[in-house]
Protein backbone atom coordinates (compact mmCIF):
# COMPACT_ATOMS: atom_id res chain seq x y z
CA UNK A 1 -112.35 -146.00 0.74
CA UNK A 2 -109.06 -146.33 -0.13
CA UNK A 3 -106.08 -147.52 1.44
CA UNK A 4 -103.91 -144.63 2.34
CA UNK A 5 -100.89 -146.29 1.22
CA UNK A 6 -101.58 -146.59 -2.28
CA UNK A 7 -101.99 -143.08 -2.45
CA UNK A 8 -99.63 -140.83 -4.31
CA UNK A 9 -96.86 -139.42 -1.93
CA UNK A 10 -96.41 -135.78 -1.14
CA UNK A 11 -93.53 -134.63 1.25
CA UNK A 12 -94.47 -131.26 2.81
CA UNK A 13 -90.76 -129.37 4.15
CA UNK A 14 -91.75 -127.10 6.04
CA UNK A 15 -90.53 -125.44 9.41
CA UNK A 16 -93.79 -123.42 10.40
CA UNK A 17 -95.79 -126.04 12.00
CA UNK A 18 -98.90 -124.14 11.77
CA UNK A 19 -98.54 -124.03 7.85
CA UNK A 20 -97.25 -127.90 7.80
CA UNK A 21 -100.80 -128.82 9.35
CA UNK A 22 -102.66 -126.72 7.12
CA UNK A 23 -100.74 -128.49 4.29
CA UNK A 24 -101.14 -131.80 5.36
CA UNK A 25 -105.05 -131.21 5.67
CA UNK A 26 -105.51 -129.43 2.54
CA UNK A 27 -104.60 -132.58 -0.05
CA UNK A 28 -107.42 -135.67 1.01
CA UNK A 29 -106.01 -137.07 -2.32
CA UNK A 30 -102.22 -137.44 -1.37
CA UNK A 31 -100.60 -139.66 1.61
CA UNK A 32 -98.78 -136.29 2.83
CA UNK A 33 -95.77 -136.74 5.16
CA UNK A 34 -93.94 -134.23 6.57
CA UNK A 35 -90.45 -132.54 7.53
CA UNK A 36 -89.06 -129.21 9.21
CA UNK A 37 -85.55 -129.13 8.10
CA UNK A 38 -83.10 -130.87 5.82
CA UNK A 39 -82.51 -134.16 7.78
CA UNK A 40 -85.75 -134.99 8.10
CA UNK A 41 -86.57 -134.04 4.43
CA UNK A 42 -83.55 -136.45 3.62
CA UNK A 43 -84.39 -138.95 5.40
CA UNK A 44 -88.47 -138.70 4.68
CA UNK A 45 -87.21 -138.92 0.68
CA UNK A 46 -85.36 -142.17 1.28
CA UNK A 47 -88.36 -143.46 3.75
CA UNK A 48 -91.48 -142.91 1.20
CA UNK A 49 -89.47 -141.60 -2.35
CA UNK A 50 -92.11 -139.04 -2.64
CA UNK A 51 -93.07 -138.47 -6.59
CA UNK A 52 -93.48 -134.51 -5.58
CA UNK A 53 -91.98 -132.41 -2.58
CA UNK A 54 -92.68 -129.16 -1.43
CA UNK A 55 -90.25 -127.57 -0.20
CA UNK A 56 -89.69 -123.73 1.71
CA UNK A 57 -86.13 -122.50 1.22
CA UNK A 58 -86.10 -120.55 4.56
CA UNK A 59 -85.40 -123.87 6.55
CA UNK A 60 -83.41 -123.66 9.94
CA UNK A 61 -80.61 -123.06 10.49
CA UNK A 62 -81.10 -120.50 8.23
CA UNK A 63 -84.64 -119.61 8.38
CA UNK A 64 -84.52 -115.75 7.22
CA UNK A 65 -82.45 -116.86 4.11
CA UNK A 66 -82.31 -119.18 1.47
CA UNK A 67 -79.12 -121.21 1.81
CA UNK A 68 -80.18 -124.21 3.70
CA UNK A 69 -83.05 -124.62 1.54
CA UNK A 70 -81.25 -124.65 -1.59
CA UNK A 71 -78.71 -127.03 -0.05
CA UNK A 72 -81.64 -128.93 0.50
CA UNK A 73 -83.27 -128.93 -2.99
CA UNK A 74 -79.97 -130.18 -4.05
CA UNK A 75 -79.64 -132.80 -1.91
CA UNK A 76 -82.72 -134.10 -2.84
CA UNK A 77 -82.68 -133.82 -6.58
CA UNK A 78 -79.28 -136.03 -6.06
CA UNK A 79 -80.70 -138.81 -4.02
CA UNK A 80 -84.55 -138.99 -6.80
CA UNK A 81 -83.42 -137.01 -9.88
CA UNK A 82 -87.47 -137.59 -10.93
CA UNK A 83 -88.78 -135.68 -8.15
CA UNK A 84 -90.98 -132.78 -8.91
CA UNK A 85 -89.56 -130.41 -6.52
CA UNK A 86 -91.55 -127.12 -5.96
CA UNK A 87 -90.03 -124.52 -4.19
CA UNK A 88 -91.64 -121.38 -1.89
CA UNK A 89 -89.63 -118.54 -0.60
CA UNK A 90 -90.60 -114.94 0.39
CA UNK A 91 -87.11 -113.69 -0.14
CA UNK A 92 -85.93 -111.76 -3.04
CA UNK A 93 -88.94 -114.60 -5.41
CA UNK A 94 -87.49 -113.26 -8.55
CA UNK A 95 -83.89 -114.29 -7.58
CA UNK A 96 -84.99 -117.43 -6.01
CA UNK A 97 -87.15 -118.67 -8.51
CA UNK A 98 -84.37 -118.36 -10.84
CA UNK A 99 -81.85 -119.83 -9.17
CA UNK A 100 -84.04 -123.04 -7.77
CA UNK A 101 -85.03 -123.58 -11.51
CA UNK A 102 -81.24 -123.61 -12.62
CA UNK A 103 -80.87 -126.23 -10.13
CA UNK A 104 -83.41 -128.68 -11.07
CA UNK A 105 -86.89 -127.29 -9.55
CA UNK A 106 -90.13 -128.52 -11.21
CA UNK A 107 -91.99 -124.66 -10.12
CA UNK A 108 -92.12 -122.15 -7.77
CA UNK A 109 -94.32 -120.21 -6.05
CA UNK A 110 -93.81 -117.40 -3.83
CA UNK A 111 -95.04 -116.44 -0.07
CA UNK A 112 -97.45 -116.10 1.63
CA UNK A 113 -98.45 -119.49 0.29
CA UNK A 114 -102.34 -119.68 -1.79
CA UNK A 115 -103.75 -122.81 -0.97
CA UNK A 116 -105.79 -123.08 -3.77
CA UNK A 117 -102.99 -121.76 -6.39
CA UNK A 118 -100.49 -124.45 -4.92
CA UNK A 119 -103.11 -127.16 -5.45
CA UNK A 120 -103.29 -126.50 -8.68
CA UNK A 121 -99.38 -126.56 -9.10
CA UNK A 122 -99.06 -129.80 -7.31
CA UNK A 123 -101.82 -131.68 -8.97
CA UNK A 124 -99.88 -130.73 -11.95
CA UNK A 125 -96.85 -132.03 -10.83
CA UNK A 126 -98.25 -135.68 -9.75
CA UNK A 127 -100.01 -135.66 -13.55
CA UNK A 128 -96.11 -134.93 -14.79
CA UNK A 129 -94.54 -137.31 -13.00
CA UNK A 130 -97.15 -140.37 -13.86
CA UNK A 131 -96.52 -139.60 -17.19
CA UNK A 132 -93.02 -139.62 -16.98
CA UNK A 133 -92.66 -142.66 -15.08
CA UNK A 134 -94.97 -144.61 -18.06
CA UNK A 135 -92.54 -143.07 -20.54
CA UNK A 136 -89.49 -144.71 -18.87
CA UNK A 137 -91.58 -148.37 -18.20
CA UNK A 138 -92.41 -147.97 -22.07
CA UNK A 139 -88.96 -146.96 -23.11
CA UNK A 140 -87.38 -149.73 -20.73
CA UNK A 141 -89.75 -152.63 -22.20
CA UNK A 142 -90.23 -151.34 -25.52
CA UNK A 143 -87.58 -149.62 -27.22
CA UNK A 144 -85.62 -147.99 -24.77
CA UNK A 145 -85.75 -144.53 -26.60
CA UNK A 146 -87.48 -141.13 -26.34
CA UNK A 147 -88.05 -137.67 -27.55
CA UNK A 148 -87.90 -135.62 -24.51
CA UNK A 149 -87.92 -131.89 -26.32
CA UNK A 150 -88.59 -131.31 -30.11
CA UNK A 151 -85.33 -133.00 -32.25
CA UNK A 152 -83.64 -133.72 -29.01
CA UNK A 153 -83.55 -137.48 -28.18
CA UNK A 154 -82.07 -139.08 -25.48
CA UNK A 155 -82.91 -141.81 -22.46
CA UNK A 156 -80.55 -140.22 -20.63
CA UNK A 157 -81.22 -139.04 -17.50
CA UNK A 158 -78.56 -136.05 -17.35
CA UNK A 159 -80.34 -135.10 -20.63
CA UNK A 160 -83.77 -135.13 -19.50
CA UNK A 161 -83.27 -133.40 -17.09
CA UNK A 162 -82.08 -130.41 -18.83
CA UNK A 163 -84.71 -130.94 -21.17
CA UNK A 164 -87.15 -130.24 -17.97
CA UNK A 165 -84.49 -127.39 -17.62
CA UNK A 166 -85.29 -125.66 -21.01
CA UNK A 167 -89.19 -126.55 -20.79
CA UNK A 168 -89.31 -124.28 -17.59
CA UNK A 169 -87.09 -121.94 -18.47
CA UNK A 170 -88.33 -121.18 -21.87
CA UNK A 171 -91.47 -119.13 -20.96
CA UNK A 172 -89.70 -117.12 -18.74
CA UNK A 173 -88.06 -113.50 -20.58
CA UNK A 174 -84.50 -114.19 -19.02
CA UNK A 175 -81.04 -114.45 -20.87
CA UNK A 176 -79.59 -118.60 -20.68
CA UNK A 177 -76.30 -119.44 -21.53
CA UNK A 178 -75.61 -123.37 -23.23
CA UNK A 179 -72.09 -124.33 -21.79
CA UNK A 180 -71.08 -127.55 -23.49
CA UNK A 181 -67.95 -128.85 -25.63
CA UNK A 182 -68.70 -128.83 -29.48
CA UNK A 183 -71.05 -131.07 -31.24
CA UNK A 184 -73.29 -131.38 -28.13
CA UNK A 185 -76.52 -130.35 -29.24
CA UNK A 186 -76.26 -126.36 -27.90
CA UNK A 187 -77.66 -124.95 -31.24
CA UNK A 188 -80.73 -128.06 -30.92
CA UNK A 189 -81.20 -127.03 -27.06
CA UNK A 190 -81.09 -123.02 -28.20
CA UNK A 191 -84.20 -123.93 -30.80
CA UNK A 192 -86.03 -125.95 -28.25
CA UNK A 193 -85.96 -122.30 -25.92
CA UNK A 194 -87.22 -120.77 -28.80
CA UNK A 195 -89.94 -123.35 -30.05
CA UNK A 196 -91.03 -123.85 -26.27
CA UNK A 197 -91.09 -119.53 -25.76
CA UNK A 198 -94.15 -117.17 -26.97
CA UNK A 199 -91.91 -116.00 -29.42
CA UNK A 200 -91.49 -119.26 -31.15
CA UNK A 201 -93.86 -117.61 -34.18
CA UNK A 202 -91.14 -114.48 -34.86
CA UNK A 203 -87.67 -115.25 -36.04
CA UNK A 204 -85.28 -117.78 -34.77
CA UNK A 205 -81.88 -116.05 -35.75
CA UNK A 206 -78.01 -117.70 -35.10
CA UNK A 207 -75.05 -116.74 -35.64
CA UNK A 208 -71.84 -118.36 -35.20
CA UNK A 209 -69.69 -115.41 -33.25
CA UNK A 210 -65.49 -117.30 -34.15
CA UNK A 211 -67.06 -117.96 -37.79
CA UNK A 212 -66.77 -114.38 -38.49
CA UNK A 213 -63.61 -111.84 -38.33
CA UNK A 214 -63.38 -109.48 -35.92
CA UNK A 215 -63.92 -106.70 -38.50
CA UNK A 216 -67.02 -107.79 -39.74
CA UNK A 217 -68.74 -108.90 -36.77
CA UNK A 218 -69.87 -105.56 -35.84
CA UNK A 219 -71.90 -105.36 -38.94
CA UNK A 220 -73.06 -108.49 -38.98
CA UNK A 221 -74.85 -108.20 -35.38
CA UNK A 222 -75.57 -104.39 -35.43
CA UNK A 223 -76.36 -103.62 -39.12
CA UNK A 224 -74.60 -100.29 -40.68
CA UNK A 225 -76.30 -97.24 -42.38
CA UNK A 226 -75.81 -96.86 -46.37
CA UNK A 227 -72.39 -95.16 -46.90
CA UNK A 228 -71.05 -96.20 -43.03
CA UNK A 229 -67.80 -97.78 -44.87
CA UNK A 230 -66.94 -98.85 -48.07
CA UNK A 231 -69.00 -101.31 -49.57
CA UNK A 232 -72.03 -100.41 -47.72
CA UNK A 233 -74.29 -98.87 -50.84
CA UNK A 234 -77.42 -99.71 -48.91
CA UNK A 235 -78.93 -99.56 -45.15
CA UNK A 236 -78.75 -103.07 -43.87
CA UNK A 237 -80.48 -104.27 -40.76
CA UNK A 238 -77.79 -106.77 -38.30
CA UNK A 239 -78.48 -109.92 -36.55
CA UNK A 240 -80.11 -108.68 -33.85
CA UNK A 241 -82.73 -106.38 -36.02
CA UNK A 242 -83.77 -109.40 -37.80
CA UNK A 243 -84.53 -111.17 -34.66
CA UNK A 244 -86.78 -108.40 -33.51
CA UNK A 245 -89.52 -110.35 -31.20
CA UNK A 246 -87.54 -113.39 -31.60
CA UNK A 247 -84.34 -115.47 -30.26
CA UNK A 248 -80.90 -114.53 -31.18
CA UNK A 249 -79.08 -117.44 -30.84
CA UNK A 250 -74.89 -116.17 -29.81
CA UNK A 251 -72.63 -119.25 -30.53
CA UNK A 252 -69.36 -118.72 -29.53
CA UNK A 253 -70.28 -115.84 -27.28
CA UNK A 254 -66.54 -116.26 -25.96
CA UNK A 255 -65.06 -115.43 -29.60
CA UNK A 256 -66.55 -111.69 -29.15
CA UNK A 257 -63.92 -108.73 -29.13
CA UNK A 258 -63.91 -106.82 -26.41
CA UNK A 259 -64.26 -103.91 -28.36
CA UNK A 260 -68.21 -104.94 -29.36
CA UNK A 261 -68.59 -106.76 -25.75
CA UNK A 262 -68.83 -103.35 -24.99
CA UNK A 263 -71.25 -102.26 -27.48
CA UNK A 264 -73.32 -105.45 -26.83
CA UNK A 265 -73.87 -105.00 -23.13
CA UNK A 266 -75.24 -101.63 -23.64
CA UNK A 267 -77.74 -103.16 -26.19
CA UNK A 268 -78.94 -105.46 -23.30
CA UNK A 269 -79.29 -103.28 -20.53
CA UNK A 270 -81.41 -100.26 -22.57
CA UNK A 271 -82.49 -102.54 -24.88
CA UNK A 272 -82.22 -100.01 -28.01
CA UNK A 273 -79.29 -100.63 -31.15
CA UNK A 274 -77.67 -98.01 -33.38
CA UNK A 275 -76.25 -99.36 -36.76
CA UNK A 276 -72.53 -98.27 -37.74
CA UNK A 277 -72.79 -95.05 -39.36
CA UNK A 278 -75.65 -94.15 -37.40
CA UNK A 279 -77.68 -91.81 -35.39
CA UNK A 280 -80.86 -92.78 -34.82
CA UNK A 281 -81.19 -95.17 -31.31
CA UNK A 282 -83.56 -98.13 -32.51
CA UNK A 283 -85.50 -99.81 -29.45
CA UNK A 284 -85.28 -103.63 -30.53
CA UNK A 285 -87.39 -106.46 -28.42
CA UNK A 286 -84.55 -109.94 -28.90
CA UNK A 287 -84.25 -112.58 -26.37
CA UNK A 288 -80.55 -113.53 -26.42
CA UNK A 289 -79.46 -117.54 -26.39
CA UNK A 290 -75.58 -117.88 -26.41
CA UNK A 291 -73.38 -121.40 -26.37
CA UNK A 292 -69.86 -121.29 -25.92
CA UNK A 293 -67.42 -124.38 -25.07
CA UNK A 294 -64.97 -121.91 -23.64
CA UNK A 295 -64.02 -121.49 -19.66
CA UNK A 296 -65.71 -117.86 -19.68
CA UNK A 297 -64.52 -118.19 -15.61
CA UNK A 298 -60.78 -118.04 -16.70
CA UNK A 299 -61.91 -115.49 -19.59
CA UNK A 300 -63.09 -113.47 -17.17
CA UNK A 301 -60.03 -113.88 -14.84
CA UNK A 302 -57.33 -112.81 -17.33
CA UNK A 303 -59.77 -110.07 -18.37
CA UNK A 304 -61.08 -111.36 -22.13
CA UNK A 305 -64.24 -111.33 -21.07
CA UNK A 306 -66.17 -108.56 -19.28
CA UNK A 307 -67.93 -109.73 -15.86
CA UNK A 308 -70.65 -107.99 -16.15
CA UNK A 309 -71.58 -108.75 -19.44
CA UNK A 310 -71.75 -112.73 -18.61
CA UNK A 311 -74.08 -111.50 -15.56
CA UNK A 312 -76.08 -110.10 -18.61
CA UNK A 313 -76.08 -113.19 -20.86
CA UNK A 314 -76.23 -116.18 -18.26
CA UNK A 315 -79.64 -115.34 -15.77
CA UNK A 316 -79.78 -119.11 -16.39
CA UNK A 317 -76.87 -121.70 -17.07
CA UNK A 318 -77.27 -125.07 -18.75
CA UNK A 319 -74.42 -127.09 -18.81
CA UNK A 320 -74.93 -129.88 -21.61
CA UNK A 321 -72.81 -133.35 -20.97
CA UNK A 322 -70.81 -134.97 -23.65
CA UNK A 323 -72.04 -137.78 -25.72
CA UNK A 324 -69.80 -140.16 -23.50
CA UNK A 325 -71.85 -138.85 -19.93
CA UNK A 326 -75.07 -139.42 -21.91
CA UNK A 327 -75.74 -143.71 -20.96
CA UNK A 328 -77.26 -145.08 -24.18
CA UNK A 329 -77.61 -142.08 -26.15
CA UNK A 330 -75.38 -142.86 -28.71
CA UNK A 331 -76.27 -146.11 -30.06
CA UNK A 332 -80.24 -144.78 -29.10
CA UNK A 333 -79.10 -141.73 -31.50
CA UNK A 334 -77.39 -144.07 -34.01
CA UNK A 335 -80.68 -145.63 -34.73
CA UNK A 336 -82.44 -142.28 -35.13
CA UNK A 337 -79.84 -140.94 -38.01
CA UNK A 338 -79.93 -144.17 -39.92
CA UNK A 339 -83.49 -144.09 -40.11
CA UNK A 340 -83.34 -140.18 -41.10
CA UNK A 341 -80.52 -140.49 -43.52
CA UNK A 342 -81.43 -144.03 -44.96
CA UNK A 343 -85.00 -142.34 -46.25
CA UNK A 344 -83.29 -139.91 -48.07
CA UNK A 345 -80.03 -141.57 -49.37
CA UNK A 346 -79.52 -145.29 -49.07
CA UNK A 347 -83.06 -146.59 -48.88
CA UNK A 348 -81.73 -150.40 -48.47
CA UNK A 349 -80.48 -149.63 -45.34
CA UNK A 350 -82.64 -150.82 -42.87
CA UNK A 351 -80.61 -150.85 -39.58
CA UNK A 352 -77.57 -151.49 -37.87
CA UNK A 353 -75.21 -154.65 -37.28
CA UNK A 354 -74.54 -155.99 -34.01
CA UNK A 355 -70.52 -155.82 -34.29
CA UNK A 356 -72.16 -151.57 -35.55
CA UNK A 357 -73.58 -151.26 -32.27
CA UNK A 358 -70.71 -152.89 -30.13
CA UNK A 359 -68.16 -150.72 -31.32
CA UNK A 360 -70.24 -147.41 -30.78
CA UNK A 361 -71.61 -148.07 -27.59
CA UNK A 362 -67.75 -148.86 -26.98
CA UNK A 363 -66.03 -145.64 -28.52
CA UNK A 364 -65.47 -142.60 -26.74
CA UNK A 365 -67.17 -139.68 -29.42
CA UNK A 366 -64.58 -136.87 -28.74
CA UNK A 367 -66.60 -134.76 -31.50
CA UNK A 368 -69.69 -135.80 -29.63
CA UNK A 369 -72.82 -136.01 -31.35
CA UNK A 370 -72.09 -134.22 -34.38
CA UNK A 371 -69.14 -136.85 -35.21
CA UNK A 372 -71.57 -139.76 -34.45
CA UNK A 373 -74.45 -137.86 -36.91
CA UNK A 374 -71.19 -137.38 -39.60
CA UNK A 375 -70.35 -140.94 -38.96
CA UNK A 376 -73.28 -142.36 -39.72
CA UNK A 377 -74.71 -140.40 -42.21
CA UNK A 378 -71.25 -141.84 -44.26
CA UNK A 379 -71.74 -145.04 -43.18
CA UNK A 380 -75.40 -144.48 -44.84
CA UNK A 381 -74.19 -143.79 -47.95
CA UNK A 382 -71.16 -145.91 -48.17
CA UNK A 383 -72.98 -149.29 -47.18
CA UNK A 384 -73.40 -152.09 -49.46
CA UNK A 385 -75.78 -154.59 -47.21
CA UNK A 386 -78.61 -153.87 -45.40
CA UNK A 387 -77.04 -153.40 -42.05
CA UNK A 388 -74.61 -150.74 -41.31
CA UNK A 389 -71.42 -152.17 -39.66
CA UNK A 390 -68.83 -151.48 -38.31
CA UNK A 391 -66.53 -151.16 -40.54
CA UNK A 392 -69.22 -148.81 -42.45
CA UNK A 393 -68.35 -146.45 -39.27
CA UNK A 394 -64.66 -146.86 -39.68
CA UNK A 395 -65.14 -148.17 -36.03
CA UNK A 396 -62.51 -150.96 -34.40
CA UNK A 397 -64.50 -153.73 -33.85
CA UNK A 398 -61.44 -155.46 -31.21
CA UNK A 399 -62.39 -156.47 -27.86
CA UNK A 400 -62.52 -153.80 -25.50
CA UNK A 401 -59.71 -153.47 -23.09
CA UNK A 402 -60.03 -153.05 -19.42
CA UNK A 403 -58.39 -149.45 -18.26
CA UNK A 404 -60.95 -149.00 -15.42
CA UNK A 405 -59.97 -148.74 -11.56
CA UNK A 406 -59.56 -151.70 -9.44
CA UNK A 407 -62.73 -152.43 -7.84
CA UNK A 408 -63.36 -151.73 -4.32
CA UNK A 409 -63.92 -155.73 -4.15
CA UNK A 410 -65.03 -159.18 -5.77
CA UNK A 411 -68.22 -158.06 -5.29
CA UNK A 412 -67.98 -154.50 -7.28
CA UNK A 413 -66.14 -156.41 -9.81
CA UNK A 414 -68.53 -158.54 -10.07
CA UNK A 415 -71.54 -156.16 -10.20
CA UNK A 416 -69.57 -153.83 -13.06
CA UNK A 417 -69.42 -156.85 -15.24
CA UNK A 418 -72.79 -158.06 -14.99
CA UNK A 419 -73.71 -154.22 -15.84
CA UNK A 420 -71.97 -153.69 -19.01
CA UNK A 421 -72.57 -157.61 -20.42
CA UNK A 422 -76.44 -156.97 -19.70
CA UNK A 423 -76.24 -153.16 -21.21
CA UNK A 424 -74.43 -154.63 -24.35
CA UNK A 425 -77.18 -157.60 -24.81
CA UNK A 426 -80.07 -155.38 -24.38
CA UNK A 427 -78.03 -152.64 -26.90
CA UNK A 428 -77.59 -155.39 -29.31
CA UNK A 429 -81.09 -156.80 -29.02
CA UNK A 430 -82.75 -153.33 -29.11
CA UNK A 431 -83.94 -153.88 -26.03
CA UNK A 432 -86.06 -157.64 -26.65
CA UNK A 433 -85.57 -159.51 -23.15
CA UNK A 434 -85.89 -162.47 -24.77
CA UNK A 435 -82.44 -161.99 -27.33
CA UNK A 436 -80.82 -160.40 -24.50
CA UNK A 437 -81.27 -163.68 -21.96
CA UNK A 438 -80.68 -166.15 -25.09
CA UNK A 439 -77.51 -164.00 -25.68
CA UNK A 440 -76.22 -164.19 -22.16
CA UNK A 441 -77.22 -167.68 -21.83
CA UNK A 442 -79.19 -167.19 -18.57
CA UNK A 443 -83.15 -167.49 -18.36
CA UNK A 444 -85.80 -164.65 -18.88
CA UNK A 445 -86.81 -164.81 -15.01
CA UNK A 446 -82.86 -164.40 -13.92
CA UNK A 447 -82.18 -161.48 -16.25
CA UNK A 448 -85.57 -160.01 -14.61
CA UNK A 449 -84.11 -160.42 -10.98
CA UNK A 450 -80.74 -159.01 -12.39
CA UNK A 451 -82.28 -156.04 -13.99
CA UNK A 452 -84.63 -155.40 -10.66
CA UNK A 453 -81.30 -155.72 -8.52
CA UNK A 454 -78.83 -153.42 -10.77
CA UNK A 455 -81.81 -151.25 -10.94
CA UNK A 456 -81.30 -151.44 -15.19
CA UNK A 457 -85.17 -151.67 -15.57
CA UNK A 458 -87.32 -154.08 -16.93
């Protein structure tokens, strides 16, 4: 028999002791522990960093509601980001379910609780999470890179975990709203809902909402009947038509008149479209995607955007981090275009130069990803060995200057060094513990032991 300890860990919070010991009984194959309200669940997470929680959102001292339980989930997601959180409420489960999935929950599953059903949920969960954490030990030792959801690649963790974000969300029949500054990824993330959904075998349909005047966007998403202006000699179907059982992707949602905000908030509460110049109400079955870098808040404020239409559009917000929030995306994503563009239009290049990687794990990428994909796709073309460089990125390649805060102490200052000289070796190595150590002039062992202590992975 085994040891109970090196059984997977399950933390049960739950305030109905009755349903706590039935919990704890039901799973022989888990060491469960338990907790009945946040603290406990807090300080049970820190004790035994549980791979999977469940957790009841009516916790005291609210337990008729659901705000100490979400305060909860939230609490815990920040303290183990990787925990697969699952979350049980028998208030308003629709609501709930949404709203604990926006925030970071693995599932839910609503009251009273089936034993056998939850099994099944958790058991998937634990399966999830082993695979996850032999993705990370293989991306740490390996390469150090990843594709978390279709195109979308990224090791970090703000990413993936929107990437577990759109994975739940996608089967769900709900509006979700991409907030992010341009070049992010939004129209990448709006595919993935698609290609996840069971509509990904209908259309896929975008359309860029400030690309197209005012006049003409009316047409463009609602179609107009033959003789409906001049110009129109012939019946032709709009956007939103030609997504029928599909995704219409919105970018720029925030560019949108007010005029035909109108127009489009009637389409998604009955559902049913008329062209311009006509009669005839057509009944039209689109799931709607929008992106928009705008502050729709202030928008909504100073009355250029209608509340109730965003209420409409945004059952589920993603906000999407900038290139610069992403830790080792961009020279992970570097390495990914080269080898994309290189196939197709430089095929001597065969990677990038170390002073290449320096300077873009050092810039800043206002234009985010889409001005490193432009960058390098030029440097691709424009490079004459077989190592992109700098310079091939029109990239400075001087030192980089300290603008940071003062740390807190020696100590901090310290520990903030050793981070970024050990992130730039292992960048500059591709991740080869070996090159990184030789490069730092320290031994394998001690860049082990500084790894384990910075928590940097090994």
């Amino acid at each position: 028999m085994s040891d109970n300890n090196d059984l997977p860990v399950l933390l049960v919070v739950e305030d109905d002791e009755g349903l706590q010991r039935q919990l704890k009984w039901a799973y022989d194959g888990y060491r469960v522990v338990t907790a009945s309200n946040r603290a406990q669940a807090i300080e049970m997470l820190r004790l035994h960093e549980p791979a999977v929680v469940t957790l009841d959102l009516g916790l005291p001292p609210d337990p008729d509601g659901t705000t100490e339980g979400f305060a909860t989930l939230s609490e815990l997601l920040a303290i183990k980001p990787d925990a697969k959180v699952i979350v049980a409420s028998g208030h308003g489960a629709r609501e709930s379910a949404l709203k604990a999935i926006a925030l970071g929950a693995y599932d839910f599953y609503p009251k009273p609780v089936d034993i056998d059903q939850l099994g099944l949920i958790v058991a998937r969960a634990f399966h999830l999470h082993a695979i996850e954490e032999e993705n990370r030990r293989l991306e740490q030792g390996l390469s150090g890179s990843a594709t978390v959801l279709g195109s979308i690649v990224t090791v970090a963790p703000a990413m993936q975990k929107i990437a577990n974000t759109i994975e739940r969300v996608a089967g769900a029949n709900v509006s979700v709203m991409l907030l992010g500054a341009s070049g992010t990824g939004k129209e990448l993330l709006a595919r993935a809902v698609h290609d996840k959904s069971p509509r990904k075998d209908a259309a896929f349909v975008a359309i860029n909402c400030a690309a197209i005047p005012e006049n003409l966007l009316e047409a463009e998403l609602f179609g107009y009947e033959r003789g409906a202006f001049t110009g129109a000699v012939k019946t032709t179907p709009g956007k939103i038509e030609l997504a029928e059982g599909g995704t219409l992707f919105l970018d720029e949602v925030g560019d949108i008149p007010l005029p035909l905000q109108v127009k489009l908030l009637r389409f998604l509460q009955e559902r049913v479209i008329e062209r311009i110049g006509g009669r005839q109400p057509i009944a039209v079955d689109t799931r709607i995607v929008c992106a928009t870098h705008q502050d729709l808040a202030a928008m909504q404020a100073d009355g250029r955007f209608r509340e109730d239409l965003y209420y409409r559009l945004a059952e589920i917000v993603v906000p999407i981090p900038s290139l610069a929030e992403r830790p080792g995306d961009a020279i992970l994503l570097a390495r990914h275009f080269v080898n994309s563009f290189a196939r197709e239009l430089n095929p001597s290049v065969q990677g990038i130069a170390p002073d290449a990687a320096e300077a873009i794990d050092r810039h800043s990428w206002p234009g985010n990803v889409r001005e490193l994909e432009n960058r390098v796709k030029r440097a691709v073309i424009m490079a004459d060995g077989k190592l992109i460089t700098a310079a091939d990125l029109d990239l400075a390649t001087a030192e980089e200057k300290d603008v940071g805060a003062m740390p807190i102490n020696l100590r901090a200052a310290r520990e903030v060094a050793d981070r970024r000289a050990i992130h730039q070796a292992l960048t500059r190595t591709e991740n080869n513990i070996s090159g990184a150590a030789k490069l730092l002039g320290i031994s394998r062992p001690t860049l082990y032991d500084l790894m384990k202590q910075y928590q940097l992975g090994a």
